[in-house]
Protein backbone atom coordinates (compact mmCIF):
# COMPACT_ATOMS: atom_id res chain seq x y z
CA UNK A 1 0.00 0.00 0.00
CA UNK A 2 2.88 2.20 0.88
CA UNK A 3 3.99 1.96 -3.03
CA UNK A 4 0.39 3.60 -3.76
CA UNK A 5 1.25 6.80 -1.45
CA UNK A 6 2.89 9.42 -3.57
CA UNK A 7 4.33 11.10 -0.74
CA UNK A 8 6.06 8.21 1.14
CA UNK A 9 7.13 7.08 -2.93
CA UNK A 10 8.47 11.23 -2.89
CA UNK A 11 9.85 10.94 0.04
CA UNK A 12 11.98 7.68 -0.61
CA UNK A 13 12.99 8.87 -4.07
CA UNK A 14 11.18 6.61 -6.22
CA UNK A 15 9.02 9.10 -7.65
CA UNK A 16 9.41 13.21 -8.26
CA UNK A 17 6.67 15.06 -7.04
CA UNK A 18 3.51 14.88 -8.91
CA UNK A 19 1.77 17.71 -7.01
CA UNK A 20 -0.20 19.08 -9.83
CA UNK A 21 -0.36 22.80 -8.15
CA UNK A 22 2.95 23.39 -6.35
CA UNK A 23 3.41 26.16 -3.84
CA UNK A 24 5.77 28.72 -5.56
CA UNK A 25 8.57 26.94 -3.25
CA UNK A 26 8.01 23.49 -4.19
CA UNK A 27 11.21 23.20 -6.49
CA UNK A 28 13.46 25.55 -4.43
CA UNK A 29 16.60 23.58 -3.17
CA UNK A 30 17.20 22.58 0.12
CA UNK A 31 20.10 24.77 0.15
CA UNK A 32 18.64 27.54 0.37
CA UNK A 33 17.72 27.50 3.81
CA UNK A 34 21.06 28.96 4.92
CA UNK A 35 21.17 26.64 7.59
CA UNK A 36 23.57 26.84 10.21
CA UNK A 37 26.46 24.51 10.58
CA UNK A 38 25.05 21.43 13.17
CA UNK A 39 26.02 20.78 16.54
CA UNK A 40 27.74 17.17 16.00
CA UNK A 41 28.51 14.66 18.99
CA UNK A 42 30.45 11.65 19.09
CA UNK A 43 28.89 8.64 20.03
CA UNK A 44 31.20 8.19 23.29
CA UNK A 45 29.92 11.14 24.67
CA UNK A 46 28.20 11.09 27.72
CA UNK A 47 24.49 11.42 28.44
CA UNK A 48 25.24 13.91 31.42
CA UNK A 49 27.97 15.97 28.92
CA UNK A 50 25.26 15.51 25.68
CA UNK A 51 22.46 17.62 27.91
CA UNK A 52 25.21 20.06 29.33
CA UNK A 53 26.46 20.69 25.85
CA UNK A 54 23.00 20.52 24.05
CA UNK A 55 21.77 23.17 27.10
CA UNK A 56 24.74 25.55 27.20
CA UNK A 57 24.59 25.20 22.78
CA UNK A 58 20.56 25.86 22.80
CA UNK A 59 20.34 22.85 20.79
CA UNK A 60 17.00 20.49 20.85
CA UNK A 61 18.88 17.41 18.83
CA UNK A 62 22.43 17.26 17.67
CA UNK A 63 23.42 14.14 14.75
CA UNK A 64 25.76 11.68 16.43
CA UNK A 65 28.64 10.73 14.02
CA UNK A 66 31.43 8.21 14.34
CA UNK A 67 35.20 9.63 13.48
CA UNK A 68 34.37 7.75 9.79
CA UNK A 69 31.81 10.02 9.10
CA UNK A 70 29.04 7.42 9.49
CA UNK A 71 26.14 9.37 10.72
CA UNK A 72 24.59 6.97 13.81
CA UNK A 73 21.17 8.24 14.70
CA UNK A 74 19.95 11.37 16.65
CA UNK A 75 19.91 12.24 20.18
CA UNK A 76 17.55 14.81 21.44
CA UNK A 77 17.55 16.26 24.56
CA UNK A 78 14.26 15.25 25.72
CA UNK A 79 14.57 11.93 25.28
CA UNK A 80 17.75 11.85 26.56
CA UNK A 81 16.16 13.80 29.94
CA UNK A 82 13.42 11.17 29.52
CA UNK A 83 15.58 8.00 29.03
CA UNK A 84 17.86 9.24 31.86
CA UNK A 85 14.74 9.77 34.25
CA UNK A 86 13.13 6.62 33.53
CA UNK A 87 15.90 4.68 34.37
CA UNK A 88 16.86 3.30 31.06
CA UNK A 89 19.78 5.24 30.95
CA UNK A 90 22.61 6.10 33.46
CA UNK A 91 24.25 9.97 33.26
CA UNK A 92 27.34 7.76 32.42
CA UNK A 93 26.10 5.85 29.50
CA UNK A 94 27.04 6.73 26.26
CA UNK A 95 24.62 8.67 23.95
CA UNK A 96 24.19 5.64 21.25
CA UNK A 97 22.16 4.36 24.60
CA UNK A 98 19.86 6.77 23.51
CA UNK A 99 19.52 8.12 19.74
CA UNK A 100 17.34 7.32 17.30
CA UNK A 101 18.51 5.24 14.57
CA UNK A 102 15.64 5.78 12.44
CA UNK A 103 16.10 8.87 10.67
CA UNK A 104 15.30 10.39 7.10
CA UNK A 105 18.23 12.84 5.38
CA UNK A 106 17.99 14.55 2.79
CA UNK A 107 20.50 16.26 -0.03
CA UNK A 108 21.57 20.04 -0.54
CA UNK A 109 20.50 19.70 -4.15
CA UNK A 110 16.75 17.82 -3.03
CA UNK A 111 13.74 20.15 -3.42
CA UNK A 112 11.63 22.21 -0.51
CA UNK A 113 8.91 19.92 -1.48
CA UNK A 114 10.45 16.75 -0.95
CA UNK A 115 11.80 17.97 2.23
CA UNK A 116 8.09 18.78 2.83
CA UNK A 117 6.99 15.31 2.74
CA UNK A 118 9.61 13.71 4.44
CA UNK A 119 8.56 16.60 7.39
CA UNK A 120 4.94 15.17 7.88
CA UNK A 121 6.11 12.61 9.56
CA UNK A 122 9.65 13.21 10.79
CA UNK A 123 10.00 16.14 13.40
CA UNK A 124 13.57 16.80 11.32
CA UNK A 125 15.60 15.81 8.78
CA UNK A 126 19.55 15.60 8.82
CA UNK A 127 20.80 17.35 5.78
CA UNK A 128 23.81 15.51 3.73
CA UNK A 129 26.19 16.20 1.00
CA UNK A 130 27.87 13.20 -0.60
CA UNK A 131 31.71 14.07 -0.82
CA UNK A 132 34.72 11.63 -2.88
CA UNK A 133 37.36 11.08 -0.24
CA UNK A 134 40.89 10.17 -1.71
CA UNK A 135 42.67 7.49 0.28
CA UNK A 136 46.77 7.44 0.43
CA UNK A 137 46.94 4.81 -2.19
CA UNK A 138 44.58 6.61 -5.05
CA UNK A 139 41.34 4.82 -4.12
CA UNK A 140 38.50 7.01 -3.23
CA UNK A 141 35.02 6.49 -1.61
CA UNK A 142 32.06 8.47 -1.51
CA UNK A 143 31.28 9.91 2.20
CA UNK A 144 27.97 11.63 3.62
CA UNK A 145 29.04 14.75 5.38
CA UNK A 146 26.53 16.19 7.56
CA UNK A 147 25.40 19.58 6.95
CA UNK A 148 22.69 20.48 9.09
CA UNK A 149 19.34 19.41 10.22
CA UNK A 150 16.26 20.93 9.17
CA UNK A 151 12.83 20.77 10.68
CA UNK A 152 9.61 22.09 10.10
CA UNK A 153 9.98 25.09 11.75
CA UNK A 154 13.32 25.82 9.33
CA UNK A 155 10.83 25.49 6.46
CA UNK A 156 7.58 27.24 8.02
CA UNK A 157 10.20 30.25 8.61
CA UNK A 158 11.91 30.26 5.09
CA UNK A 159 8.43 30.19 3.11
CA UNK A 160 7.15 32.83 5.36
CA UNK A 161 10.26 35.32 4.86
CA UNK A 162 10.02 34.49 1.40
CA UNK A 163 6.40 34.76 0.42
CA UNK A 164 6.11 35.60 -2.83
CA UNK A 165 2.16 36.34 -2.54
């Protein structure tokens, strides 16, 4: 049934948007939200030091990515707070106790409007540019680089700044 939704086909790049009247931002590239650089943790980072940071920052959520660039999940500070206060999680513990792993990103050069659908039922999307890395011998491979994370509220502001009407 999911292959009969447009939006979740959008969303997961099998189809481009079929919206037959698009808002005059529909096509606009993700890039030009001007977002700001992200807050990035490691994943041995400390529940305790991920709320002190994420606090003292004024950060909600903050991508977790291992020194290989492999972007882990995200860990926000509420459910951090929550996880800690519940008892599934210790101050010590490392945040990969409590990120999400489920996440949706999205590319610089990917439209408003997919970033649109992907936002009506994600509270954020971590934005990603693909980038060749060169090892010492000549070989390269391709590596996401995180470059922010959007959410609603990045869009909502953009379109209203912006309104063309």
């Amino acid at each position: 049934s999911k292959f009969l939704n447009d939006k979740w086909m959008i969303k997961n790049g099998f189809l481009n948007d079929v919206q037959e009247h698009k808002p005059w931002w529909w096509n606009i590239k993700v890039q030009k939200l001007n977002l700001s650089a992200p807050l990035i943790l490691l994943p041995e980072v400390s529940c305790q030091k991920a709320i002190e940071i994420l606090q003292e920052k004024g950060y909600d959520q903050a991508p977790v990515v291992a020194e290989s660039g492999l972007i882990l999940g995200m860990v926000t500070l509420s459910n951090t707070l929550t996880s800690v206060l519940a008892g599934k999680a210790q101050f010590s513990d490392p945040v990969t106790k409590v990120i999400y792993d489920q996440f949706s990103k999205i590319g610089l050069e990917d439209s408003l409007g997919k970033l649109s659908c992907i936002l009506e039922n994600d509270h954020f999307a971590i934005v990603v540019h693909q980038q060749m890395q060169f090892n010492g011998n000549g070989s390269s491979f391709m590596k996401q680089m995180v470059f922010g994370v959007v959410t609603a509220m990045d869009l909502l502001t953009f379109v209203s700044r912006n309104d063309k009407k």
